[in-house]
Structure formats: structure tokens, C-alpha cells
PDB file of N, CA and C in Angstrom:
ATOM      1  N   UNK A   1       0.847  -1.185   0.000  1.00  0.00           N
ATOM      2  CA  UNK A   1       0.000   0.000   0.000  1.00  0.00           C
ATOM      3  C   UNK A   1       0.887   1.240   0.000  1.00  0.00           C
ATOM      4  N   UNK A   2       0.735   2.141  -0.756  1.00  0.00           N
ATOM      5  CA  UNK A   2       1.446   3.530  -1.207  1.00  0.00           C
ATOM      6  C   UNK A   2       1.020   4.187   0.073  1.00  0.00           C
ATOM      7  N   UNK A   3       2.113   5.109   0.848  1.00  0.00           N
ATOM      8  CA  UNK A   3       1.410   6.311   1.533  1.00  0.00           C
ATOM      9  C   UNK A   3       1.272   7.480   0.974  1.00  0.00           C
ATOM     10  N   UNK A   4       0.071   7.627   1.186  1.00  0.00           N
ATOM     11  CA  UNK A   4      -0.418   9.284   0.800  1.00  0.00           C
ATOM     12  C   UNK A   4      -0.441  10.384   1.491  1.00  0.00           C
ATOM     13  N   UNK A   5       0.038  11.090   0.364  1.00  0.00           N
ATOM     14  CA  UNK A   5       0.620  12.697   1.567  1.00  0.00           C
ATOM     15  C   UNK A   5      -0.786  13.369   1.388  1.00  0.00           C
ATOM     16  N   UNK A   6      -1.377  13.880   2.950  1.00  0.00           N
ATOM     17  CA  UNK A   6      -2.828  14.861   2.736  1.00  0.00           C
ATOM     18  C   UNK A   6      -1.871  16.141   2.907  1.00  0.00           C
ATOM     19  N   UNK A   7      -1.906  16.819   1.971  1.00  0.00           N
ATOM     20  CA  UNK A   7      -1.194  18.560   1.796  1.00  0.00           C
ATOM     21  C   UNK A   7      -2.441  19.224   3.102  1.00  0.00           C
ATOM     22  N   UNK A   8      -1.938  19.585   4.376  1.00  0.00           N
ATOM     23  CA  UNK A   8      -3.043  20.690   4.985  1.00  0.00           C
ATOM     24  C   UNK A   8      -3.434  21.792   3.857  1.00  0.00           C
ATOM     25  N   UNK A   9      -3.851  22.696   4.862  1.00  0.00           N
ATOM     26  CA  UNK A   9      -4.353  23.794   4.464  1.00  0.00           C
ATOM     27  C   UNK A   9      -2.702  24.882   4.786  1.00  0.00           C
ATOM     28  N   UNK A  10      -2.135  24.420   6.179  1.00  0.00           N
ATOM     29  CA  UNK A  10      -0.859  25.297   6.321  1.00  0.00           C
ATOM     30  C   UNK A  10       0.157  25.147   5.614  1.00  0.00           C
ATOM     31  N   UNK A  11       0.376  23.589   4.940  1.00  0.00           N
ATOM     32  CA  UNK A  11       1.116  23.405   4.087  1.00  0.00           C
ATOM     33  C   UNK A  11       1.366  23.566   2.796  1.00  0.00           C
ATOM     34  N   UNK A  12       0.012  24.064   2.194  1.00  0.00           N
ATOM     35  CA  UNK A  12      -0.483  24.820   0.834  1.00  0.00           C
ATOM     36  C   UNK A  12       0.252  26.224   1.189  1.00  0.00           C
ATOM     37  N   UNK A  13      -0.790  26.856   1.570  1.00  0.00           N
ATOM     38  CA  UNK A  13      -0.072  28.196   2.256  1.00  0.00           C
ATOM     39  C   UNK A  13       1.439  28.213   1.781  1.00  0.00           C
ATOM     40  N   UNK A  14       2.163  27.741   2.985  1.00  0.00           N
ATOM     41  CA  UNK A  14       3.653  27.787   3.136  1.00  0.00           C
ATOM     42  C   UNK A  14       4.145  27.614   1.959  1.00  0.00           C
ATOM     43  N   UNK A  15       3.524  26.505   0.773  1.00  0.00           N
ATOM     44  CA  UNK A  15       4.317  26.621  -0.342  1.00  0.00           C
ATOM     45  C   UNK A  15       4.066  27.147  -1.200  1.00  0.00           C
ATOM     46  N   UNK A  16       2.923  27.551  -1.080  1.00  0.00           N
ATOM     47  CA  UNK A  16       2.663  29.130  -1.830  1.00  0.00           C
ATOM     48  C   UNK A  16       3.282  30.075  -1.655  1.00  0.00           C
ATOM     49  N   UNK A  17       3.157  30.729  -0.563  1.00  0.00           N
ATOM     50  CA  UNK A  17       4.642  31.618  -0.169  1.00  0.00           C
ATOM     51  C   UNK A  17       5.980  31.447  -0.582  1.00  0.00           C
ATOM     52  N   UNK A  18       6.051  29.894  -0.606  1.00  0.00           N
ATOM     53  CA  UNK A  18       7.676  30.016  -0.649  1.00  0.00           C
ATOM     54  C   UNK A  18       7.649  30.296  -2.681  1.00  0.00           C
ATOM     55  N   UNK A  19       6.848  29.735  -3.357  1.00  0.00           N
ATOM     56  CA  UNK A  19       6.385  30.297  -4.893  1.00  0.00           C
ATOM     57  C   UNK A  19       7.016  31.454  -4.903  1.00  0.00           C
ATOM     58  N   UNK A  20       5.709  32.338  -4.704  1.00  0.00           N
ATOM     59  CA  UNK A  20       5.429  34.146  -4.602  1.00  0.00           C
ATOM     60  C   UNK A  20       6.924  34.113  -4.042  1.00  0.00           C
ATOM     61  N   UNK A  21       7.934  34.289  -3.486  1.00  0.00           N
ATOM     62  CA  UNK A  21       8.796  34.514  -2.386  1.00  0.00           C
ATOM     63  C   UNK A  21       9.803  34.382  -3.518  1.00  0.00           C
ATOM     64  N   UNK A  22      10.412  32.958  -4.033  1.00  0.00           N
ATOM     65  CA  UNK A  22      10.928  32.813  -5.284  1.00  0.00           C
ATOM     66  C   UNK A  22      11.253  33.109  -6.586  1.00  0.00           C
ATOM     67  N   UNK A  23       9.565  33.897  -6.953  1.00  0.00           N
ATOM     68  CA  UNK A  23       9.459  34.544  -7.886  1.00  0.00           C
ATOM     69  C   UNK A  23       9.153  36.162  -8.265  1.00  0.00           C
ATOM     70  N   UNK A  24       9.285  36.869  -6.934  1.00  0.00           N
ATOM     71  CA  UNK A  24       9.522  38.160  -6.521  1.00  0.00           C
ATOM     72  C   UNK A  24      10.598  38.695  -6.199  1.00  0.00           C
ATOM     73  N   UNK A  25      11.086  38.194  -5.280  1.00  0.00           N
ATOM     74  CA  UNK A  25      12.269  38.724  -4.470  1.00  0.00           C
ATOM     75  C   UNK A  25      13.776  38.307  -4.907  1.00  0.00           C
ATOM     76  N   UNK A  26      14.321  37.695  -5.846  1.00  0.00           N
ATOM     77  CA  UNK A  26      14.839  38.225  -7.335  1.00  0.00           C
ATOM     78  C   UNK A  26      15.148  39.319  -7.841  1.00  0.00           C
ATOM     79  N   UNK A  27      13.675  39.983  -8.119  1.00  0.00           N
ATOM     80  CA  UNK A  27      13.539  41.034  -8.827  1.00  0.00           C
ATOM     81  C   UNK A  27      13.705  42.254  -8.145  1.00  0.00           C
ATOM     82  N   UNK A  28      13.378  42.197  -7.129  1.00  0.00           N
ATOM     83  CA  UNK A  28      12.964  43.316  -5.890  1.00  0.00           C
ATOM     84  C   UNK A  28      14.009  43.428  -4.652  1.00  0.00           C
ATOM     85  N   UNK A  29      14.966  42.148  -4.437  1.00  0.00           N
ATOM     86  CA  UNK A  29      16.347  42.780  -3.977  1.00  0.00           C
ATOM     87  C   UNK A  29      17.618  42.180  -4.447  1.00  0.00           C
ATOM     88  N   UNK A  30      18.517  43.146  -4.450  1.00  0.00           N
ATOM     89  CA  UNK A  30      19.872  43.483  -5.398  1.00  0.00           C
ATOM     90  C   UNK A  30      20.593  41.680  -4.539  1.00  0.00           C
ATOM     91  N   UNK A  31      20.244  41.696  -3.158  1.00  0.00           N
ATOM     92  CA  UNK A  31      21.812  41.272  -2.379  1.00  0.00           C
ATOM     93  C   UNK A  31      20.756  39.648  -2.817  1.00  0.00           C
ATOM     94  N   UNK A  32      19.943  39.405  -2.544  1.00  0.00           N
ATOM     95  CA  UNK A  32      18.887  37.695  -4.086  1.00  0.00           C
ATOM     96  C   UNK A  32      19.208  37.676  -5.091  1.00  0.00           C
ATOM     97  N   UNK A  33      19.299  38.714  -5.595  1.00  0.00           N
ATOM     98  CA  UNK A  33      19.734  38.443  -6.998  1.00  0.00           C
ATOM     99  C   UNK A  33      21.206  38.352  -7.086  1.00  0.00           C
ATOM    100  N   UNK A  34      22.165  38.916  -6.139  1.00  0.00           N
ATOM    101  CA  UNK A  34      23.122  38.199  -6.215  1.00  0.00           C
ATOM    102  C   UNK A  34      23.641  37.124  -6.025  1.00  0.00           C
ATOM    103  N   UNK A  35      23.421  36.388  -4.717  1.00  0.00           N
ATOM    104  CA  UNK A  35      23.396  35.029  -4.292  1.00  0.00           C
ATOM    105  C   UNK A  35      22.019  34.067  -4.486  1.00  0.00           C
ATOM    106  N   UNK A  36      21.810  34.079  -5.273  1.00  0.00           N
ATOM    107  CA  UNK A  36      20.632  34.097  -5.918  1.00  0.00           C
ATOM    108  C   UNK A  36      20.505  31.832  -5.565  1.00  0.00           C
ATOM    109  N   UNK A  37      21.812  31.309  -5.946  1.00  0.00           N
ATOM    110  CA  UNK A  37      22.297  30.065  -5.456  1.00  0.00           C
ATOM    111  C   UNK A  37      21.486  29.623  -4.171  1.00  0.00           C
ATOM    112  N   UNK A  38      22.083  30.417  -3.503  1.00  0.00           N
ATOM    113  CA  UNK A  38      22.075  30.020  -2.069  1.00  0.00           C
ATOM    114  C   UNK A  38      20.691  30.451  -1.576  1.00  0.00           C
ATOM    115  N   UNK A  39      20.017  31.262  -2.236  1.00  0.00           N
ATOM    116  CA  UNK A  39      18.539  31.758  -1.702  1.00  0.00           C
ATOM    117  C   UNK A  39      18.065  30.844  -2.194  1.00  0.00           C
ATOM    118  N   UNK A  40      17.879  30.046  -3.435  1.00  0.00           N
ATOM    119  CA  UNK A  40      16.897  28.974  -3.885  1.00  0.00           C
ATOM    120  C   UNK A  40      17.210  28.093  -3.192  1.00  0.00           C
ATOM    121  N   UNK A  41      18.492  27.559  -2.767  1.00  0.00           N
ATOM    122  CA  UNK A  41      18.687  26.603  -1.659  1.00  0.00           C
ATOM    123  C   UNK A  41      18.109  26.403  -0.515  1.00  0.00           C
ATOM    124  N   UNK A  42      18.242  27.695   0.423  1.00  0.00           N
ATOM    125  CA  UNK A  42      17.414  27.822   1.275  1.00  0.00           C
ATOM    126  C   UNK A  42      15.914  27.416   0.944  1.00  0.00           C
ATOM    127  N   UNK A  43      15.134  27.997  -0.026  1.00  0.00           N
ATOM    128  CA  UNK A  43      13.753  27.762  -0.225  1.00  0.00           C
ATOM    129  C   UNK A  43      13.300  26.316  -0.166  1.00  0.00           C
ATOM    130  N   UNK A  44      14.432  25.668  -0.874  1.00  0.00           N
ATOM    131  CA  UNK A  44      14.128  24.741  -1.413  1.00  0.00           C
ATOM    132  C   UNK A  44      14.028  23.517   0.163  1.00  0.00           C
ATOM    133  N   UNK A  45      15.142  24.085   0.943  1.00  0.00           N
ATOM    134  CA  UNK A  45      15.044  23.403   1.994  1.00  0.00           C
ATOM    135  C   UNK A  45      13.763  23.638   2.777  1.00  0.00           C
ATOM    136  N   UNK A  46      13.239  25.311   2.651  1.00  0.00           N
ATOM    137  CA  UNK A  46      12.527  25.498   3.488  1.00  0.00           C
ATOM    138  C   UNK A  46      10.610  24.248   2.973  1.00  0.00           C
ATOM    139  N   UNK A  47      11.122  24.676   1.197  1.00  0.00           N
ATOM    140  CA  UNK A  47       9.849  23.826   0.942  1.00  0.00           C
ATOM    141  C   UNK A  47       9.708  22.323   1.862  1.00  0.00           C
ATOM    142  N   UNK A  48      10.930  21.628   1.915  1.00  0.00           N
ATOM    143  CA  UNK A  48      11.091  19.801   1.850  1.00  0.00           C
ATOM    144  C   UNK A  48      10.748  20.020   3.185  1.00  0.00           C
ATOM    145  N   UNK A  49      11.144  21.116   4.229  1.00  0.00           N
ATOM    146  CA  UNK A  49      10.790  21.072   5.824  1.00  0.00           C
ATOM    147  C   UNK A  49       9.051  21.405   5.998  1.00  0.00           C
ATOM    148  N   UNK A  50       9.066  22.429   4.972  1.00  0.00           N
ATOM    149  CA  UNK A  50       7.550  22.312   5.571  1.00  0.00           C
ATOM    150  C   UNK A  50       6.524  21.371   5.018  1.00  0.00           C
ATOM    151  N   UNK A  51       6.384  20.691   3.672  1.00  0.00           N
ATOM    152  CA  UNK A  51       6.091  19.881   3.051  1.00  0.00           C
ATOM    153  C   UNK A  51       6.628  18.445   3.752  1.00  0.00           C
ATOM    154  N   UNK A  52       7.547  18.176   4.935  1.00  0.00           N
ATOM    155  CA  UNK A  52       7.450  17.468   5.926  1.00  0.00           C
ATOM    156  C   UNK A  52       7.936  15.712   4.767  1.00  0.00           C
ATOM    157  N   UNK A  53       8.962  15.981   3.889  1.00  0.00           N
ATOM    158  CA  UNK A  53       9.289  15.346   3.339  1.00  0.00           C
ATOM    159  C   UNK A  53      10.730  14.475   3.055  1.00  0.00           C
ATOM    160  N   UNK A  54      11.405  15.405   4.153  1.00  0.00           N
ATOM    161  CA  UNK A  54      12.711  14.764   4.307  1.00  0.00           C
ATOM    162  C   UNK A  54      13.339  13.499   4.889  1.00  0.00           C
ATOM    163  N   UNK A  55      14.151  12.988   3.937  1.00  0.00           N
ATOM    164  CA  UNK A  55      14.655  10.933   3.339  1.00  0.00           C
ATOM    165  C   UNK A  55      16.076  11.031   3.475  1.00  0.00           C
ATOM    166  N   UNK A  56      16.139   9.814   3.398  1.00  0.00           N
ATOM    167  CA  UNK A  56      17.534   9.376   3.079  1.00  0.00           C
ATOM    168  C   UNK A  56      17.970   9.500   1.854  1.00  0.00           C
ATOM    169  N   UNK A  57      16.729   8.985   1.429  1.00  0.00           N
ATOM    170  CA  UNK A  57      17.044   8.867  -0.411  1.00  0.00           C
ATOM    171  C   UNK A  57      17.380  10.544  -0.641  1.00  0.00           C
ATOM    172  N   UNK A  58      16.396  11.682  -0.181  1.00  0.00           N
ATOM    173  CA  UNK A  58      16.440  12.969  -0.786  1.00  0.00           C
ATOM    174  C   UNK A  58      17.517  13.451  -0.232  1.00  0.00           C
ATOM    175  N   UNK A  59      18.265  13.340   0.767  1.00  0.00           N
ATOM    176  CA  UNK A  59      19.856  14.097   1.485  1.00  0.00           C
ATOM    177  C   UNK A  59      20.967  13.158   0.230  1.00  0.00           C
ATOM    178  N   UNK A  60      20.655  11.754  -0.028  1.00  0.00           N
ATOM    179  CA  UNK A  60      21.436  11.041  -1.091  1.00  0.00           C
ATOM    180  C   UNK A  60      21.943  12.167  -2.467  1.00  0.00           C
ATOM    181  N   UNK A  61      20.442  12.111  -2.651  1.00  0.00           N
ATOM    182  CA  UNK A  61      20.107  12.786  -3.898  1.00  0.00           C
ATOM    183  C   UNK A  61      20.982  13.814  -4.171  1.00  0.00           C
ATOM    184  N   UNK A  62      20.535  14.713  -3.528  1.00  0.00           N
ATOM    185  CA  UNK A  62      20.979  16.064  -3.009  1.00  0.00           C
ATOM    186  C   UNK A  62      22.981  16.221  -3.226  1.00  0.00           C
ATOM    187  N   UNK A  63      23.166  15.402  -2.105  1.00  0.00           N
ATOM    188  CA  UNK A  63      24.419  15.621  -2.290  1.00  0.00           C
ATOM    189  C   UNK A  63      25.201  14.782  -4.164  1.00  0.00           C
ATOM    190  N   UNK A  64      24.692  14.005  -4.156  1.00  0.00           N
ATOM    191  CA  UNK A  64      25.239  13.062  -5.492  1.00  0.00           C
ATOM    192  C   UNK A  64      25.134  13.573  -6.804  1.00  0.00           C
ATOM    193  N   UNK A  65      24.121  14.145  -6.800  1.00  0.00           N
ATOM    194  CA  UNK A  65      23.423  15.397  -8.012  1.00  0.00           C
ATOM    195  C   UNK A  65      24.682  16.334  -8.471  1.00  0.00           C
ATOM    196  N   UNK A  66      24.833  16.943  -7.620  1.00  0.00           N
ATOM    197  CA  UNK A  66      26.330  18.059  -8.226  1.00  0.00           C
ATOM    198  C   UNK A  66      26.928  17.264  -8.774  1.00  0.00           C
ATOM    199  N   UNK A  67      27.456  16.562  -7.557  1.00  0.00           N
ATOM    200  CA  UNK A  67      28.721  15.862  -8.221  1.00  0.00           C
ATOM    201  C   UNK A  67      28.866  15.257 -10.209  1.00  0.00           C
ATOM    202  N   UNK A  68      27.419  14.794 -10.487  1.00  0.00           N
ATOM    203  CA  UNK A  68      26.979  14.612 -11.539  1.00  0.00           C
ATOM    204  C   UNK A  68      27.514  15.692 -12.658  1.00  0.00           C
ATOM    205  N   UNK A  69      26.481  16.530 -12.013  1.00  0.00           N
ATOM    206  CA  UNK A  69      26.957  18.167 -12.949  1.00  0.00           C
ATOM    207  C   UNK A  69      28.104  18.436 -12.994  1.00  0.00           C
ATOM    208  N   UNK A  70      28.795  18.577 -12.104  1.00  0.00           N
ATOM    209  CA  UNK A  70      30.514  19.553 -11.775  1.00  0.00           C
ATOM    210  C   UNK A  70      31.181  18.733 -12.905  1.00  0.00           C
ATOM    211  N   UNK A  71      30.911  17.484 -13.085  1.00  0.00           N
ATOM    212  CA  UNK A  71      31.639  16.407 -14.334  1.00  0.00           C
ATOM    213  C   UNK A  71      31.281  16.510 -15.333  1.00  0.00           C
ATOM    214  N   UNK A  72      30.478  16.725 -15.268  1.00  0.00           N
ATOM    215  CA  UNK A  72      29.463  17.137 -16.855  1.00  0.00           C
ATOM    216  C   UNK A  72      30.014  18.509 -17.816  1.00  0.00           C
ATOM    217  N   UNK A  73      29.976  19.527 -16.660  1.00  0.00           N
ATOM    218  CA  UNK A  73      30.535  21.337 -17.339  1.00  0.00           C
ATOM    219  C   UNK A  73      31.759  21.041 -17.070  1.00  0.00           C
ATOM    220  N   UNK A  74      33.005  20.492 -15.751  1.00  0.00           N
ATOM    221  CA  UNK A  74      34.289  19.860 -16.574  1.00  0.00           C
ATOM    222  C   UNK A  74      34.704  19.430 -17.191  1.00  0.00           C
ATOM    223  N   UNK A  75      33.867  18.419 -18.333  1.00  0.00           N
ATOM    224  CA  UNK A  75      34.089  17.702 -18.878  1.00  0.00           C
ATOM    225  C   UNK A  75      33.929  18.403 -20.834  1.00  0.00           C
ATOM    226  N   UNK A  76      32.603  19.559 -20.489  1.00  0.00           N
ATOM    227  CA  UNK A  76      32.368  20.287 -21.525  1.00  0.00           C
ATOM    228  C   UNK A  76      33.304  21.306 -21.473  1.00  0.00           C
ATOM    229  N   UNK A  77      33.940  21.712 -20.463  1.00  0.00           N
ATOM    230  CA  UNK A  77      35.258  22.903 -20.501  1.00  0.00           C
ATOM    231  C   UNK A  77      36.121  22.593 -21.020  1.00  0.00           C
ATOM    232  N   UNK A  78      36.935  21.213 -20.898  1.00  0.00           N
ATOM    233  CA  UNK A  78      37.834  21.067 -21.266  1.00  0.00           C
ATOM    234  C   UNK A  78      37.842  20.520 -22.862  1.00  0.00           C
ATOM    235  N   UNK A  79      36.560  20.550 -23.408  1.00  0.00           N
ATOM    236  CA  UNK A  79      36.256  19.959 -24.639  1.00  0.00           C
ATOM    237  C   UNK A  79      36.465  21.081 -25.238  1.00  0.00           C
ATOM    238  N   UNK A  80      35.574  22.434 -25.110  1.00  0.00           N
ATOM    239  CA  UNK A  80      35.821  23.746 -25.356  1.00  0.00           C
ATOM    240  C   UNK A  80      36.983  23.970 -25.398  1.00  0.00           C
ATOM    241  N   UNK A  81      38.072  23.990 -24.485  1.00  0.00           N
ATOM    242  CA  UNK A  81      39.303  24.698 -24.497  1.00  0.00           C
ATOM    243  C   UNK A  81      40.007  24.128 -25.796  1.00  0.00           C
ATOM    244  N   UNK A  82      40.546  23.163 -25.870  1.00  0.00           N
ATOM    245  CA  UNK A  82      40.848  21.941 -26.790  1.00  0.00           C
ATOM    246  C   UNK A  82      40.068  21.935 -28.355  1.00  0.00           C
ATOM    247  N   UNK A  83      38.963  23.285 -28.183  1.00  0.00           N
ATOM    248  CA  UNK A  83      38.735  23.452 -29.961  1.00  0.00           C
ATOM    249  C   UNK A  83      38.367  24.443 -30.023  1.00  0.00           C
ATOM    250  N   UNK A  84      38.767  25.582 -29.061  1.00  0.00           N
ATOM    251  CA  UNK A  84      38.383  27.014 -29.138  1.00  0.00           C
ATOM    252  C   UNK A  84      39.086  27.270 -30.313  1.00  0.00           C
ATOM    253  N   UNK A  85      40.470  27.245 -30.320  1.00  0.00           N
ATOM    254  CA  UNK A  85      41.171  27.637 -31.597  1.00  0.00           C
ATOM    255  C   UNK A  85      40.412  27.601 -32.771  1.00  0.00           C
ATOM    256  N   UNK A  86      40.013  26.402 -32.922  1.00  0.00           N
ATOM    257  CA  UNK A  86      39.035  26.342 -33.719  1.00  0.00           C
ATOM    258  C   UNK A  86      37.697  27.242 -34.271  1.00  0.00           C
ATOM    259  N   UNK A  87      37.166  27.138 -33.263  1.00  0.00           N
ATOM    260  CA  UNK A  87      35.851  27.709 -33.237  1.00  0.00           C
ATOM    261  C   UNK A  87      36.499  29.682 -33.345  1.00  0.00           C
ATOM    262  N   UNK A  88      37.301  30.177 -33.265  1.00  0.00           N
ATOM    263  CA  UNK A  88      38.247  31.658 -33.088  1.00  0.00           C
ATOM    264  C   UNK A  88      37.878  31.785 -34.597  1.00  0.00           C
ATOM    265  N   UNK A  89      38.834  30.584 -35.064  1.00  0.00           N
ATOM    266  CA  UNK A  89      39.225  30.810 -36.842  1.00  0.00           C
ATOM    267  C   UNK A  89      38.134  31.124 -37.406  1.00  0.00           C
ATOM    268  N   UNK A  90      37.295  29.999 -36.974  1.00  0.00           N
ATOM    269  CA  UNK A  90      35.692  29.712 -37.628  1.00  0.00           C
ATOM    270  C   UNK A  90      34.955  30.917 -38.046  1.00  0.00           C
ATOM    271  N   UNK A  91      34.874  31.650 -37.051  1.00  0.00           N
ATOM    272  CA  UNK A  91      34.349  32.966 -36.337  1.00  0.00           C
ATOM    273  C   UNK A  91      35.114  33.856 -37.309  1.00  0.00           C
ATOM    274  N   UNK A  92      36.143  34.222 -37.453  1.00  0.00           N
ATOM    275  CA  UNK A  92      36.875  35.359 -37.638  1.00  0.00           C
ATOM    276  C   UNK A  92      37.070  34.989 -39.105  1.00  0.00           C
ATOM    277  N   UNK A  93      36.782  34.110 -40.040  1.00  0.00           N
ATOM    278  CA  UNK A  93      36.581  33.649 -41.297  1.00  0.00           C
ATOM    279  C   UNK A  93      35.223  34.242 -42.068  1.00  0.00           C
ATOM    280  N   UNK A  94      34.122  34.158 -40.836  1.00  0.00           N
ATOM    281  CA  UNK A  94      32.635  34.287 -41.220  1.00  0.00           C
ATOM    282  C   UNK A  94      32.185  36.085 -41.128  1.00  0.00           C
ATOM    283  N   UNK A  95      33.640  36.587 -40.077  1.00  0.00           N
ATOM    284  CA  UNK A  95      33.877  37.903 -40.310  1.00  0.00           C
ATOM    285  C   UNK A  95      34.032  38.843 -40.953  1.00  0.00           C
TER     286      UNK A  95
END
């Protein structure tokens, strides 16, 4: 048997807010939009705490995920570097 999550009424709310909150305050302060990283982080934690959803599997996730990425855009950097020359000439030919 599956368990089913009943969303309250406070828990709608809260992640509504954290929405609106996400998609405002961005726009509306300078020092969000700079660390802009670390504010969705926060949210994101704040969603999984109040949405009362936090696992093993999701702290797994969480941490294993980058690691994924960071290999992925290292892996496309160093592909880039290794045919920029290339892509310079390309460019400056079509010039």
C-alpha cells in the first residue's frame, strides 16, 4: 500500500509563499539576486521542511546530483578549451 501525503491547508499556504517569495524577491532585492544560489537553496530546503518530506534517499540525492553536474561542465570545458582555436578561426573567417 502507497502512503499518501494529505497537503493541509498550512502546508499549501507555506508553499505558496515560498512560490510568490521565489518569484519576486529576485527582482525586488539586489543582495537575491546576487546570491541568488544560495537563496533557492534555502527555499528549497525550506519547501522539503515544511512539506514534511525529508529521506535518506532525498539528502542522497541532493548531495550526489552536483557531483553529476561539476563532471558534466568539466568535462564540456575542457572539450571547449581543446577546440576554441578552432571555433576563433571559424568565427573570424565568417567575419
Amino acid at each position: 500500500m502507497t502512503e499518501e501525503i494529505v497537503l493541509s491547508a498550512w502546508i499549501m499556504w507555506g508553499l505558496s509563499g515560498i512560490i510568490v517569495t521565489v518569484f519576486v524577491l529576485p527582482f525586488v532585492a539586489k543582495k537575491i539576486e546576487r546570491d541568488l544560489e544560495i537563496f533557492l537553496f534555502v527555499m528549497g530546503l525550506l519547501a522539503v521542511t515544511i512539506s514534511q518530506l525529508w529521506s535518506k534517499h532525498l539528502v542522497y540525492e541532493a548531495l550526489v546530483e552536483p557531483i553529476k553536474i561539476s563532471v558534466a561542465v568539466l568535462v564540456a570545458g575542457l572539450l571547449f578549451r581543446c577546440i576554441r582555436d578552432r571555433i576563433r578561426s571559424m568565427i573570424n573567417r565568417y567575419l
